[in-house]
C-alpha atoms as a PDB file:
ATOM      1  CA  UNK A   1     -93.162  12.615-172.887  1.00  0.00           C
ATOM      2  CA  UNK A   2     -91.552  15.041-175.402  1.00  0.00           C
ATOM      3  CA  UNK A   3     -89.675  16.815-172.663  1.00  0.00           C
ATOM      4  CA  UNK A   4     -87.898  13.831-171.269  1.00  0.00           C
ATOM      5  CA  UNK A   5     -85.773  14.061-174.239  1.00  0.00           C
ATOM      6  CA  UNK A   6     -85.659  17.840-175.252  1.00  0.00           C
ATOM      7  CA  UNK A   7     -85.061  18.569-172.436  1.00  0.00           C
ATOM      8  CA  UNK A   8     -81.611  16.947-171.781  1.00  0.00           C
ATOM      9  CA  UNK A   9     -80.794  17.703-175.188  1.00  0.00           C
ATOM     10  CA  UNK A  10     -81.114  20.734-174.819  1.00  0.00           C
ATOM     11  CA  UNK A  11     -78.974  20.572-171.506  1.00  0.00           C
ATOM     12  CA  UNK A  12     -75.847  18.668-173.345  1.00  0.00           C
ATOM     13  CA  UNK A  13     -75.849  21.508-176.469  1.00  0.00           C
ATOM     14  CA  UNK A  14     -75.677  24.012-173.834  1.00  0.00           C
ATOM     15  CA  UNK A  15     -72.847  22.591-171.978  1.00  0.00           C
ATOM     16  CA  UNK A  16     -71.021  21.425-175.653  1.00  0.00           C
ATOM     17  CA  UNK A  17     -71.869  25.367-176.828  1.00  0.00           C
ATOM     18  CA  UNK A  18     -70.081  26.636-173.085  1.00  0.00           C
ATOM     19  CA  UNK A  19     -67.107  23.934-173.930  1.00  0.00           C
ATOM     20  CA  UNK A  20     -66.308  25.664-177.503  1.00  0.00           C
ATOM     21  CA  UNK A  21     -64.445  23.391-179.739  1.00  0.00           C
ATOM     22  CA  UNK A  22     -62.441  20.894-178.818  1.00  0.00           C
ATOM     23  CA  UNK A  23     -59.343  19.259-180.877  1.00  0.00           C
ATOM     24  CA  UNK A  24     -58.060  15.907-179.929  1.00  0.00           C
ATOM     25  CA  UNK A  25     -54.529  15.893-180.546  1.00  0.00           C
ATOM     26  CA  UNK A  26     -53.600  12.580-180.702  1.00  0.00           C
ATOM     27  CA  UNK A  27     -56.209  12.310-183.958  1.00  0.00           C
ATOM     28  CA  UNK A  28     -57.413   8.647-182.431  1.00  0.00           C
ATOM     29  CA  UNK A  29     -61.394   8.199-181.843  1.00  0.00           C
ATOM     30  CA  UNK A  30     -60.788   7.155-177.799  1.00  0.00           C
ATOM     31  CA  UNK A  31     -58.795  10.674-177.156  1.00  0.00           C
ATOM     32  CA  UNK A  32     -55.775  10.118-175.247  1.00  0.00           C
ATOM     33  CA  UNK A  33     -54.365  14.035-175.267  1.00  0.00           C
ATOM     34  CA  UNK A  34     -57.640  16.270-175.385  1.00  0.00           C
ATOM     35  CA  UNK A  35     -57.084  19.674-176.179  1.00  0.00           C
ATOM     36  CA  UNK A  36     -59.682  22.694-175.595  1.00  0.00           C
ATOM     37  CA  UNK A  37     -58.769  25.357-177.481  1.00  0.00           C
ATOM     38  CA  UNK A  38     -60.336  29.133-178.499  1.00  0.00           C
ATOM     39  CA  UNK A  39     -62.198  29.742-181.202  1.00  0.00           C
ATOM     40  CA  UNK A  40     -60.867  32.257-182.830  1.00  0.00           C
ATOM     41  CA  UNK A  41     -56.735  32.443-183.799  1.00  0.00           C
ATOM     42  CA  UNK A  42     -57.299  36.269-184.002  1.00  0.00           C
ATOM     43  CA  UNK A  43     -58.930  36.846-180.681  1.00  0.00           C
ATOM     44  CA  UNK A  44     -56.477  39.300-178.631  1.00  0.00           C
ATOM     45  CA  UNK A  45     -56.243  36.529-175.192  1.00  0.00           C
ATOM     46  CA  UNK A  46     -56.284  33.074-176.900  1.00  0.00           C
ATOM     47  CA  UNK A  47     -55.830  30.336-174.627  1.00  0.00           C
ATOM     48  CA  UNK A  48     -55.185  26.605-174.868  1.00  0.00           C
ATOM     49  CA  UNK A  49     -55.815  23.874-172.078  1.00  0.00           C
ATOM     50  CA  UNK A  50     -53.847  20.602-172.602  1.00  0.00           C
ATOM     51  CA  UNK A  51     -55.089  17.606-170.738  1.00  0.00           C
ATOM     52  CA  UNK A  52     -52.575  14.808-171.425  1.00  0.00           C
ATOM     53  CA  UNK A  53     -53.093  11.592-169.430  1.00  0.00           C
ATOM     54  CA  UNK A  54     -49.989   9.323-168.764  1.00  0.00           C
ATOM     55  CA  UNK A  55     -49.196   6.526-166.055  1.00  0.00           C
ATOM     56  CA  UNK A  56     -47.926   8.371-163.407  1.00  0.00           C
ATOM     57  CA  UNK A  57     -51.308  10.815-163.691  1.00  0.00           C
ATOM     58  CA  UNK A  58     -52.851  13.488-165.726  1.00  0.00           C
ATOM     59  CA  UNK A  59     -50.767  16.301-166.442  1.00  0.00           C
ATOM     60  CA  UNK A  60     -52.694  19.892-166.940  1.00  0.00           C
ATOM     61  CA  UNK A  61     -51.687  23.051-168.927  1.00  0.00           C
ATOM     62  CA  UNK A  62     -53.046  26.523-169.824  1.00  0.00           C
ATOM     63  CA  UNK A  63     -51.602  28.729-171.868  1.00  0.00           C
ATOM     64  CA  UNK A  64     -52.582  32.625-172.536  1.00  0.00           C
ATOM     65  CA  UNK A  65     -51.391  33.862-175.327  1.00  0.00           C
ATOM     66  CA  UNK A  66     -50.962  37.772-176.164  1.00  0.00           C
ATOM     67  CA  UNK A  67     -51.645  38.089-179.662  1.00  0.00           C
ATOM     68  CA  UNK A  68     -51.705  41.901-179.259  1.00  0.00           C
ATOM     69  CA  UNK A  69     -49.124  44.904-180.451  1.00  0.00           C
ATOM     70  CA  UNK A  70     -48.974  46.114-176.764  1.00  0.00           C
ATOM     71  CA  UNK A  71     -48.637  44.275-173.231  1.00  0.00           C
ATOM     72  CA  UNK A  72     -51.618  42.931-171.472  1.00  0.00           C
ATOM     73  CA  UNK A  73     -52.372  43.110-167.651  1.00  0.00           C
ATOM     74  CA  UNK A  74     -53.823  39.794-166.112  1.00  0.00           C
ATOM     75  CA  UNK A  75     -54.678  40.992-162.714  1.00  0.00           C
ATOM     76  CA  UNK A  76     -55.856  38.666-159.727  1.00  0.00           C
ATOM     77  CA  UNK A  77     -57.785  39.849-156.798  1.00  0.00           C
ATOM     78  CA  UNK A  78     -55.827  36.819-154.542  1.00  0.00           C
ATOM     79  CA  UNK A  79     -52.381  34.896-154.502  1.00  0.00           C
ATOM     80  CA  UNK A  80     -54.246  32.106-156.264  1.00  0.00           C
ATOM     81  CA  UNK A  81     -53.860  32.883-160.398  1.00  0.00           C
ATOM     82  CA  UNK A  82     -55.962  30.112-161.363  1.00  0.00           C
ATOM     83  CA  UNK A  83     -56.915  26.174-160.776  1.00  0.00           C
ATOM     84  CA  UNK A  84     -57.591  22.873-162.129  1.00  0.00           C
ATOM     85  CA  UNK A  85     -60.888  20.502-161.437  1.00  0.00           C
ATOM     86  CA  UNK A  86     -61.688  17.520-162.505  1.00  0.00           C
ATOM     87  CA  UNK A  87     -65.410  16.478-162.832  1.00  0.00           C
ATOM     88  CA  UNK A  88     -66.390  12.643-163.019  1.00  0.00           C
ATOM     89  CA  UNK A  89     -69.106  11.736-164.882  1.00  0.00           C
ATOM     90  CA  UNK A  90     -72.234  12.964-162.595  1.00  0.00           C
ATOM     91  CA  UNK A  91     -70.460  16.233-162.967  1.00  0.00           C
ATOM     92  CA  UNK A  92     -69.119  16.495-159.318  1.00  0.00           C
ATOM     93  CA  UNK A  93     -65.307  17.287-158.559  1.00  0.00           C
ATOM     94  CA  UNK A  94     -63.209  14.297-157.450  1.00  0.00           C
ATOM     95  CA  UNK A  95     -60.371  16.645-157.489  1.00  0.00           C
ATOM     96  CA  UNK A  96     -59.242  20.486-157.239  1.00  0.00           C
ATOM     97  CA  UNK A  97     -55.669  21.916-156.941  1.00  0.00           C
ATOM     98  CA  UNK A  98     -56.487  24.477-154.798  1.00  0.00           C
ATOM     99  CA  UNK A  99     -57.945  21.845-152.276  1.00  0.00           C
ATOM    100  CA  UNK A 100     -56.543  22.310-148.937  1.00  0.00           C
ATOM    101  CA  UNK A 101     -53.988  25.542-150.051  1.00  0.00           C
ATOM    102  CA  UNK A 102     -54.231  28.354-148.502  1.00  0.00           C
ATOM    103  CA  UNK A 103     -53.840  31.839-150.832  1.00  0.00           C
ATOM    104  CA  UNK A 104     -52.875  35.577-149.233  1.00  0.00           C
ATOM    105  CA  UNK A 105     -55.569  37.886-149.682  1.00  0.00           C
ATOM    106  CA  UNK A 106     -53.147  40.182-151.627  1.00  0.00           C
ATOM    107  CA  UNK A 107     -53.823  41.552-154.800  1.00  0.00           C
ATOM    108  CA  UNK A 108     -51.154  40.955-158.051  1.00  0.00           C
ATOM    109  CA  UNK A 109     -50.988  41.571-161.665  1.00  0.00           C
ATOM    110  CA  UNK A 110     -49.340  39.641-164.092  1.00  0.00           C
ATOM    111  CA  UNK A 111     -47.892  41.207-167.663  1.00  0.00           C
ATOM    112  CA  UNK A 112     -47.859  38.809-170.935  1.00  0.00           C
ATOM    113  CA  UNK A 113     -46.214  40.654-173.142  1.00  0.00           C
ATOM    114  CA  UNK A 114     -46.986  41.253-176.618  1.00  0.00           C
ATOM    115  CA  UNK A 115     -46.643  38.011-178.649  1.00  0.00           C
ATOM    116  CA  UNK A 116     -45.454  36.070-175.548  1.00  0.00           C
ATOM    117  CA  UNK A 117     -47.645  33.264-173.742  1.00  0.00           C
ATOM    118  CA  UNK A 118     -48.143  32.595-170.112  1.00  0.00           C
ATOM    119  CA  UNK A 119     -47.933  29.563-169.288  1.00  0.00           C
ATOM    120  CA  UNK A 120     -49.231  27.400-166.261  1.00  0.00           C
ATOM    121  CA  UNK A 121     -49.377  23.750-165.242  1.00  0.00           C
ATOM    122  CA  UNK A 122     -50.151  21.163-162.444  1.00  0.00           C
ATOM    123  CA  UNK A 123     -50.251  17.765-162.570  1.00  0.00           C
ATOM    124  CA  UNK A 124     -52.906  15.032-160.679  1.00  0.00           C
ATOM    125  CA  UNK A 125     -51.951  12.294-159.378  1.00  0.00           C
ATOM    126  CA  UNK A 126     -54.682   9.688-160.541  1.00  0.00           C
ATOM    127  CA  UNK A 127     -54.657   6.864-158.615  1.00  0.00           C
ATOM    128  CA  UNK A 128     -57.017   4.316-159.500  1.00  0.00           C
ATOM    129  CA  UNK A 129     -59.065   6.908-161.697  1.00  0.00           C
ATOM    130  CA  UNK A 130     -60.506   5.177-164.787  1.00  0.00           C
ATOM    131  CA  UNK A 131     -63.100   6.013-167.429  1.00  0.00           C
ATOM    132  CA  UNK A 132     -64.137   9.525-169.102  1.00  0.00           C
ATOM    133  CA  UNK A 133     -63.873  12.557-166.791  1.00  0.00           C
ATOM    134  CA  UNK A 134     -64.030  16.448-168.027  1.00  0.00           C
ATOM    135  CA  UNK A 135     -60.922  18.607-166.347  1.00  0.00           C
ATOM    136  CA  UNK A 136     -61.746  22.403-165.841  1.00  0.00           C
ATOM    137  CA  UNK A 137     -59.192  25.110-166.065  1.00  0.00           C
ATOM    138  CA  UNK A 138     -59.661  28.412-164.738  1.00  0.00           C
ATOM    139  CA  UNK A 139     -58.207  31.772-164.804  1.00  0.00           C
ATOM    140  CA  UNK A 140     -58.482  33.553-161.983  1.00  0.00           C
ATOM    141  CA  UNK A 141     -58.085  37.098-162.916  1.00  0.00           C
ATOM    142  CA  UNK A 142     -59.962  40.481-163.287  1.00  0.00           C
ATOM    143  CA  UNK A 143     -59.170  41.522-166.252  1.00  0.00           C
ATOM    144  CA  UNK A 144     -59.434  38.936-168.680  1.00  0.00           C
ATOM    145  CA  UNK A 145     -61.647  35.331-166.674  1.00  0.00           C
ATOM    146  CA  UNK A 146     -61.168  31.924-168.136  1.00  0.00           C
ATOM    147  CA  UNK A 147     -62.741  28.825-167.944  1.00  0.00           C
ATOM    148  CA  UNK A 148     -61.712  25.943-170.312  1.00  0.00           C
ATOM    149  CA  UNK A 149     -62.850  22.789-170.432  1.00  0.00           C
ATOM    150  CA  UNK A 150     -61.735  18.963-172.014  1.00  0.00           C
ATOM    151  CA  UNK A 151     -62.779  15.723-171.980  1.00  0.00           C
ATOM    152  CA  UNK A 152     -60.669  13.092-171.124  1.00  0.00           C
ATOM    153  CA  UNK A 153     -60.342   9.383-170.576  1.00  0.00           C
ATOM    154  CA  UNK A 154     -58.163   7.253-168.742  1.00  0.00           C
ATOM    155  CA  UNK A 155     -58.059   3.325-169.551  1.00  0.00           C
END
């Protein structure tokens, strides 16, 4: 009987721990923008993934930031530098930007220089989506992989 609850306890801290801390922007209890962000201001890759929902759909953005003296690399093994999901609540994806694109096998690199930010965004168009859903931003590359994650809700 103890395990039916220790068990998915232990389950959510794990996924909450993989998350990292999130920061809801707005400062309101129902989070409108919901914003993932690193841990550590110091760290030499910081990122930050803005999920800000809207009428028209839910607009997605990561941003890699070089807080370094000296240029950093990103290299991809693909055409395809990174992607957004978004998860519904049984943890399945009801959406993916890459869905249905098609990516040369070609390898590229990508060069942030020092104290500049890379930025990348898509945008889903949300029809009829309501309720809490957790959007997934990745990173594609080699050198320096990146998965982010935020809540969100739509009304």
């Amino acid at each position: 009987m103890e395990n039916k609850i220790a068990i998915p306890l232990l389950c959510l801290a794990a996924v909450a721990y993989a998350c990292g801390p999130w920061r809801n922007s707005s400062g309101i209890a129902a989070p409108a923008n919901v914003v993932a962000q690193s841990t550590k201001s110091s760290e030499a890759i910081a990122t930050l993934f803005d999920v800000i929902p809207g009428v028209n759909g839910v607009d997605f953005t990561l941003s890699i930031a070089n807080n370094t003296k000296e240029a950093v690399e990103l290299r991809f093994p693909t055409s395809q530098t990174h992607d957004f999901k978004v998860l519904n609540s049984k943890g399945e994806t009801i959406w993916q930007w890459s869905q249905g694109r098609m990516f040369t096998q070609a390898m590229q690199s990508k060069v942030v220089k020092s104290h500049d930010t890379l930025t990348i965004a898509n945008d889903w168009d949300a029809k009829n989506a309501k309720g809490e859903y957790v959007a997934v931003a990745i990173l594609n590359t080699d050198t320096q992989p990146i998965i982010k994650r935020a809540v969100f809700r739509i009304p």
